[in-house]
Protein backbone atom coordinates (compact mmCIF):
# COMPACT_ATOMS: atom_id res chain seq x y z
CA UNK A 1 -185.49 -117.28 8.81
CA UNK A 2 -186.00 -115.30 11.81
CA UNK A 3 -188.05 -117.46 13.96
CA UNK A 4 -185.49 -120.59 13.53
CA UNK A 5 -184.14 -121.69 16.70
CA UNK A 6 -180.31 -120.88 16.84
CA UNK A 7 -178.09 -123.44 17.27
CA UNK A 8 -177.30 -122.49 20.43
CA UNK A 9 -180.65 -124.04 21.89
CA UNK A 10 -179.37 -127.66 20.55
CA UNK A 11 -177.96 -128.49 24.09
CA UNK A 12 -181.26 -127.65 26.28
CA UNK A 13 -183.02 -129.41 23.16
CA UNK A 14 -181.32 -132.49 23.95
CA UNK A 15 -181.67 -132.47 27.26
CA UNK A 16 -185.07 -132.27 27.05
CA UNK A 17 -185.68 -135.28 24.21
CA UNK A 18 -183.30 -137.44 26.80
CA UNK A 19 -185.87 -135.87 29.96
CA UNK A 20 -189.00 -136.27 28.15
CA UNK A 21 -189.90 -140.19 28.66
CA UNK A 22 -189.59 -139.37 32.29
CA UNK A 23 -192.16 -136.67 32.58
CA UNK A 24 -194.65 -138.40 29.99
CA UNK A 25 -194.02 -141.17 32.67
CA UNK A 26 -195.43 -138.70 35.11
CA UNK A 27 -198.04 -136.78 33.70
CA UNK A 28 -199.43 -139.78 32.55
CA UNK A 29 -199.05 -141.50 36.43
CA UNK A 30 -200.58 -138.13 37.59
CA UNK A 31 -204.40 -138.47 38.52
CA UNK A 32 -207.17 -135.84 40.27
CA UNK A 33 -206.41 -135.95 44.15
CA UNK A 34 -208.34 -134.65 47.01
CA UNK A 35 -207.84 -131.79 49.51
CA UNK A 36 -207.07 -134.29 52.23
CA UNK A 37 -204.23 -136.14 49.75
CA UNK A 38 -203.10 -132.99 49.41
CA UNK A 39 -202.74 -131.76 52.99
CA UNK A 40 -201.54 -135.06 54.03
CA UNK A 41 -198.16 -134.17 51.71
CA UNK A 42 -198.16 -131.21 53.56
CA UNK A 43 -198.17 -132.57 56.64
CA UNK A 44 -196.15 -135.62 56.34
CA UNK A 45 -192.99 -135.91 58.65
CA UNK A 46 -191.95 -139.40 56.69
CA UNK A 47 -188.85 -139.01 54.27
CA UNK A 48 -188.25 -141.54 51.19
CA UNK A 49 -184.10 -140.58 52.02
CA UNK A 50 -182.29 -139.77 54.90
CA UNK A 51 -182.07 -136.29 55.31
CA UNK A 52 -178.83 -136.13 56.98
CA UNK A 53 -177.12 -136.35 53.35
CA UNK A 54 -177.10 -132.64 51.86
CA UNK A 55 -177.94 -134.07 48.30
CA UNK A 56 -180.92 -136.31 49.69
CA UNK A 57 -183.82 -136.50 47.43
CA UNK A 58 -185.88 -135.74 50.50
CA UNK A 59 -184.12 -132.42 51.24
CA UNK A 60 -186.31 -129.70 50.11
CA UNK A 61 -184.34 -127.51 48.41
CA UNK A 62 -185.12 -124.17 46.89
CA UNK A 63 -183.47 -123.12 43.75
CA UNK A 64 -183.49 -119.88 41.93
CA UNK A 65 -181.60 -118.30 39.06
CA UNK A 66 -181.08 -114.26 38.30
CA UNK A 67 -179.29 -113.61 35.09
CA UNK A 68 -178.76 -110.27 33.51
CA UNK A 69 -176.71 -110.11 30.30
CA UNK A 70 -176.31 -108.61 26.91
CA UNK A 71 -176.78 -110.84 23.98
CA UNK A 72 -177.17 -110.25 20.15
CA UNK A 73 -180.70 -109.78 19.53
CA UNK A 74 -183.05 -109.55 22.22
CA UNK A 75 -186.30 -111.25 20.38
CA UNK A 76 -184.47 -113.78 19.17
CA UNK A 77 -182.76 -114.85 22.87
CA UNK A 78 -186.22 -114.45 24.48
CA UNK A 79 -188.17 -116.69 21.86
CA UNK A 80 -185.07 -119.35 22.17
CA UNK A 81 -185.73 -119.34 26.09
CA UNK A 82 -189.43 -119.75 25.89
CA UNK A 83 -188.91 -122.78 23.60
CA UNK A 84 -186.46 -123.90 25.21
CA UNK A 85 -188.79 -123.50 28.63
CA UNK A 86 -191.87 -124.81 27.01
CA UNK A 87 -190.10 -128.35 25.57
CA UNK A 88 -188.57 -128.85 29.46
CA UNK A 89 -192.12 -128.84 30.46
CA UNK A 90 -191.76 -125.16 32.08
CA UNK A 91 -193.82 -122.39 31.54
CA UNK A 92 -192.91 -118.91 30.65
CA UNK A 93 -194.49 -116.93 33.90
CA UNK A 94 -193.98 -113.46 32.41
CA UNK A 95 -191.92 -112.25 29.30
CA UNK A 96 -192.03 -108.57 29.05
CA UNK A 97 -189.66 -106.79 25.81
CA UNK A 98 -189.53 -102.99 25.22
CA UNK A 99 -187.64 -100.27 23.36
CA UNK A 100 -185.99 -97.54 25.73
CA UNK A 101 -184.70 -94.33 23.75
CA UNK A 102 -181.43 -93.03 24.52
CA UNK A 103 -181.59 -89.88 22.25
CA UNK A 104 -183.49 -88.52 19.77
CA UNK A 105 -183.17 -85.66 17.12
CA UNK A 106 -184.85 -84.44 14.41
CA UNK A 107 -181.99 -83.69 11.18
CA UNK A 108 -183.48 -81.23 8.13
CA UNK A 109 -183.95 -84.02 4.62
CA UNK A 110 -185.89 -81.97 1.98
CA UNK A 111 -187.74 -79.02 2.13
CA UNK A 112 -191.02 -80.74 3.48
CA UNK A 113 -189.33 -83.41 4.85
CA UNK A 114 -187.58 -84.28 8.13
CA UNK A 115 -185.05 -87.24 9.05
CA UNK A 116 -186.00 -88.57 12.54
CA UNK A 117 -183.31 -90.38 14.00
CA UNK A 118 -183.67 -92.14 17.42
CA UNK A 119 -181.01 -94.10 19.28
CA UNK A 120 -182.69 -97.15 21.54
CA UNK A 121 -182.13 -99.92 23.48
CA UNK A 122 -183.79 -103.10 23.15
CA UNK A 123 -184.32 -104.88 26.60
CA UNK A 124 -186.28 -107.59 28.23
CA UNK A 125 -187.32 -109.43 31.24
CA UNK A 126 -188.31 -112.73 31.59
CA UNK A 127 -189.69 -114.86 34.62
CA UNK A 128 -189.29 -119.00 33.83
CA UNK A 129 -190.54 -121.48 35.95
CA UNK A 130 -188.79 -125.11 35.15
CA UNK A 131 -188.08 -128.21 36.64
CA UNK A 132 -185.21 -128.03 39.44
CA UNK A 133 -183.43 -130.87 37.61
CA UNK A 134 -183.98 -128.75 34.10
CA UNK A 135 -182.59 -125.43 35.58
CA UNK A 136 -178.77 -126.01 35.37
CA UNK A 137 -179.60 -126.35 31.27
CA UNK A 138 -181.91 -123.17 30.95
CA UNK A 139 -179.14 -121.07 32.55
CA UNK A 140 -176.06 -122.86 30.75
CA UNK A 141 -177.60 -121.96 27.73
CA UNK A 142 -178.61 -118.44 28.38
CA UNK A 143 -175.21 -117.78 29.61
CA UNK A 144 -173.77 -119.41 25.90
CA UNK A 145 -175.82 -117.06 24.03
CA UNK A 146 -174.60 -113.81 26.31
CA UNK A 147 -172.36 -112.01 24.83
CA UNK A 148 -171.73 -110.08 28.05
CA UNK A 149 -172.70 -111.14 31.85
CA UNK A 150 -173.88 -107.95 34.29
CA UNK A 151 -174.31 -110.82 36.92
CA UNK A 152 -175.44 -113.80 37.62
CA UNK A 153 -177.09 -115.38 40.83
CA UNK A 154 -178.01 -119.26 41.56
CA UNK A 155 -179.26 -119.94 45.37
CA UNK A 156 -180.33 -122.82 46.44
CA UNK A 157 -182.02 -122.52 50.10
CA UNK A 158 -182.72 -125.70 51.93
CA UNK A 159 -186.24 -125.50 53.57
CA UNK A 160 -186.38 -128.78 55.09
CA UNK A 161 -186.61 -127.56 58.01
CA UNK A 162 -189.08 -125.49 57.43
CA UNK A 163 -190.95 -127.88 55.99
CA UNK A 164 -190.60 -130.91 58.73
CA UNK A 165 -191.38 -127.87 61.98
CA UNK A 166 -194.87 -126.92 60.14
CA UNK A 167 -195.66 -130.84 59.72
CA UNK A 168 -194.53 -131.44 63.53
CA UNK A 169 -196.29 -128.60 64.66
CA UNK A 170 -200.03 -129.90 62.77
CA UNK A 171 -199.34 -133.14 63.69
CA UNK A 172 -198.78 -132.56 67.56
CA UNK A 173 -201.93 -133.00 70.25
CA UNK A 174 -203.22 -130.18 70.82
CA UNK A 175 -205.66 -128.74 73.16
CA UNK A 176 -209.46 -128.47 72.14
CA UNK A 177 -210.72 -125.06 74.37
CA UNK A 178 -214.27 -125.89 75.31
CA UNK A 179 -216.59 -123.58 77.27
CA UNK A 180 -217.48 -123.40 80.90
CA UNK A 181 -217.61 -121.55 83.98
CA UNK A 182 -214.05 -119.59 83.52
CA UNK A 183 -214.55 -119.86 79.48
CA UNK A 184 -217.09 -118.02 77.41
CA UNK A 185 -218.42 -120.01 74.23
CA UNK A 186 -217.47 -116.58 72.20
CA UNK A 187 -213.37 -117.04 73.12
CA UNK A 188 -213.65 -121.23 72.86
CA UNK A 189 -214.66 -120.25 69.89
CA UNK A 190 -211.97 -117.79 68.66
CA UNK A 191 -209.53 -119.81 70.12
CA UNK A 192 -210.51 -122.99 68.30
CA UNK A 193 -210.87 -120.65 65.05
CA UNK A 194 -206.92 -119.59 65.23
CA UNK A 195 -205.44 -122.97 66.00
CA UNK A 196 -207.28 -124.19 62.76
CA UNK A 197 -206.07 -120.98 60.13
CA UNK A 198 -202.68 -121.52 61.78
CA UNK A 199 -202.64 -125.14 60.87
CA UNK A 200 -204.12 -124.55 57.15
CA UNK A 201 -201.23 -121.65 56.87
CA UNK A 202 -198.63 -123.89 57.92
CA UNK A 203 -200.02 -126.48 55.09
CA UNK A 204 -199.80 -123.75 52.82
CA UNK A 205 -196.63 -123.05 53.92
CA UNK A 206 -195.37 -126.31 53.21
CA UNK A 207 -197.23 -127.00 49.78
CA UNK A 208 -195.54 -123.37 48.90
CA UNK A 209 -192.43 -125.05 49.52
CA UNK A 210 -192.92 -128.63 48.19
CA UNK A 211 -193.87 -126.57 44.53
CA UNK A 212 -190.73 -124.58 44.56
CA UNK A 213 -188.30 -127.51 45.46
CA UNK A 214 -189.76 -129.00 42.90
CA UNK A 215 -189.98 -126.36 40.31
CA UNK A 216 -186.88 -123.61 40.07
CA UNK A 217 -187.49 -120.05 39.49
CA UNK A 218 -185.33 -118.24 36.71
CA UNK A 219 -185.38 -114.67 36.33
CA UNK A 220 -183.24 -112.85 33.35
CA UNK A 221 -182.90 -109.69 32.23
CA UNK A 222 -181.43 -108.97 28.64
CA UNK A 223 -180.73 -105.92 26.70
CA UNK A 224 -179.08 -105.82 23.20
CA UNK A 225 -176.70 -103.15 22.03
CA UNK A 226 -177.67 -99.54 21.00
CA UNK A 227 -179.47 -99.18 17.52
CA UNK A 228 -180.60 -96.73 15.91
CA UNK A 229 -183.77 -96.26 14.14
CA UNK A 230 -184.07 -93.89 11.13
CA UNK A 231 -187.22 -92.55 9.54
CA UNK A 232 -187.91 -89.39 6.86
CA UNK A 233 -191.37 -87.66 7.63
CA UNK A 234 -192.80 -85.28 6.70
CA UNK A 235 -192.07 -81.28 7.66
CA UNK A 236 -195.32 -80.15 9.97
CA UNK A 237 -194.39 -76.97 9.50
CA UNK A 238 -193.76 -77.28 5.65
CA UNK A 239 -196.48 -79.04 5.35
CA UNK A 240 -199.45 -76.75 6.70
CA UNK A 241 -197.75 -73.32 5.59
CA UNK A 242 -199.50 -71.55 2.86
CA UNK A 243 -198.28 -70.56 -0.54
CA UNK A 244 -196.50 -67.14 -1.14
CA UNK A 245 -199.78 -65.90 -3.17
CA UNK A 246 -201.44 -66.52 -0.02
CA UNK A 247 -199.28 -65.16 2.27
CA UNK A 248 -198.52 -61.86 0.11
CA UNK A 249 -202.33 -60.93 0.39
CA UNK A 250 -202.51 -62.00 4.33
CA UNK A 251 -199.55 -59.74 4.76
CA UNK A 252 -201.34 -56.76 2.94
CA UNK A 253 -204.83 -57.39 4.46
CA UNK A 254 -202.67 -57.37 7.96
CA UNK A 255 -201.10 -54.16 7.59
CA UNK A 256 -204.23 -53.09 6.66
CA UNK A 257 -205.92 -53.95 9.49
CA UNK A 258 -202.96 -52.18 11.39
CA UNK A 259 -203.35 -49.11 9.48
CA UNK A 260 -207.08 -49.27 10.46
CA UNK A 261 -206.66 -49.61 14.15
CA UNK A 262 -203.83 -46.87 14.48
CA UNK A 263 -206.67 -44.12 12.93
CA UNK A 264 -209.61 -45.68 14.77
CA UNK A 265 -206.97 -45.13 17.77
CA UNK A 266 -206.22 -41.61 17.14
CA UNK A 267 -209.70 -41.22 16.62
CA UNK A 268 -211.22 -42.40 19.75
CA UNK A 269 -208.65 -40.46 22.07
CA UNK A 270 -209.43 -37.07 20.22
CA UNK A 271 -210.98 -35.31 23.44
CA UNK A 272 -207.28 -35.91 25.27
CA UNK A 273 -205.93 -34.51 21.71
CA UNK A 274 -207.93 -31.14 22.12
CA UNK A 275 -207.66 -31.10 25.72
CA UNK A 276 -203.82 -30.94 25.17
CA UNK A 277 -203.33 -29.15 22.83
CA UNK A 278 -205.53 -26.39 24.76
CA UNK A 279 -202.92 -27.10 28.19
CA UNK A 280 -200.20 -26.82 25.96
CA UNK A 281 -201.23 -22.97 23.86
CA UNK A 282 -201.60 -21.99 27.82
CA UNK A 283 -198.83 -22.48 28.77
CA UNK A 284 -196.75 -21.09 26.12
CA UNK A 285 -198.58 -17.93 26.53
CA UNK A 286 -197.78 -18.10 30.22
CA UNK A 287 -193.92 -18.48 29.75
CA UNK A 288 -194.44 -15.37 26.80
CA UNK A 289 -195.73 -13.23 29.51
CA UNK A 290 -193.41 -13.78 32.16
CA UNK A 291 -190.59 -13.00 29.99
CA UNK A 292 -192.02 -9.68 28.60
CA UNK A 293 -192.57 -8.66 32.89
């Protein structure tokens, strides 16, 4: 059937049967927090590793994936991934599929009929968002199902820190402007107003990067090869022609009309008629003249 999963998938399935006691274990631990748990993440300087190892735990490390590649079939490689996305706990961000035609031409069938022949490409473009841990798998078995690799691109960026100067920095005393004789209330004010949106962008900051170190970003692009898609329709200009009967007596009822317009032509233009044939008498009685002086 078309919509089985190839066997291909097997691996990332397995993976994610041996994965998923450990995040039921953590949805289920997982409970409503408040803004000020939240920030408090963000602004933590505390590490549960020491960060001098490059494979700490605590290290927060950004990992992407770019694939593009040329596999079999198109749907079927982007339904696998979504599965495949879906049972790591992942979700599918944006999957985008469309048909771009190469050439096209339309080839004579019948008499009323036309053969419409188009040469496409399949292609599409997915945007996965996975566990870090899970992101290896996802690309391992993308890469298995390629038949051909364009490129492919895994970074991993190490925002730590990032991370630990935005914590240091909303964590350090700062000064509280207050307003007297060299201070207006209006720029106490405005000063106390950009200290606090730089502090709540540097949380953001770091809560931006705590959800990427902890989730990996995979982008792939796919196309399959060229097909070609074949269809027989029907003659347009076959189709709304009229039959010879009909044409024979628009053809006489044409000429006709022509016939018509030539006389109603000759007709309206008779004063330039008389007028030269009048020029014309003259001057062949002029010439006769001359010759006989």
């Amino acid at each position: 059937m078309r919509n089985a999963l190839p066997l291909w998938v097997l691996p990332a399935l397995t993976l994610a049967a041996c994965s998923s006691q450990r995040y039921e274990k953590d949805a289920a631990a997982s409970e409503a927090v408040s803004a000020e748990t939240v920030t408090a993440a963000a602004d933590s300087t505390s590490f549960a590793a020491d960060i001098a190892s490059l494979n700490s735990a605590s290290r927060k490390r950004v990992r992407t994936a770019d694939v593009s590649c040329r596999v079999p079939d198109v749907f079927t490689a982007s339904q696998a991934l979504e599965r495949v996305t879906k049972s790591l706990d992942g979700i599918v961000v944006e999957s985008k599929q469309q048909n771009e035609i190469s050439h096209e031409k339309y080839i004579p069938y019948k008499g009323d009929s036309l053969m419409h022949v188009r040469m496409y490409n399949t292609v599409a473009s997915l945007t996965l968002r996975v566990p870090a841990a899970a992101m290896d798998s996802v690309v391992q078995v993308l890469t298995q199902q390629a038949t051909y690799i364009d490129y492919r691109t895994l970074k991993d960026q190490d925002k730590t820190l990032d991370y630990l100067s935005n914590s240091l920095r909303n964590n350090a005393k700062t000064y509280t402007a207050t307003a007297d004789r060299h201070t207006s209330s209006v720029d106490a004010a405005n000063y106390n107003q950009s200290k606090e949106d730089n502090t709540i962008s540097r949380q953001l900051n770091n809560l931006a990067i705590l959800d990427e170190a902890n989730n990996a970003t995979i982008t792939v692009a796919m196309v399959q090869p060229g097909r070609a898609d074949v269809v027989v329709e029907v003659d347009p200009t076959a189709a709304t022609r009229a039959g010879f009967g009909t044409e024979l007596k628009t053809a006489l009822y044409t000429g006709a009309d022509i016939l018509r317009n030539i006389v109603l032509f000759f007709i309206t233009i008779w004063p330039f008629v008389i007028i030269g044939i009048i020029v014309w008498v003259m001057v062949k009685r002029f010439r006769k003249t001359s010759v006989q002086a």
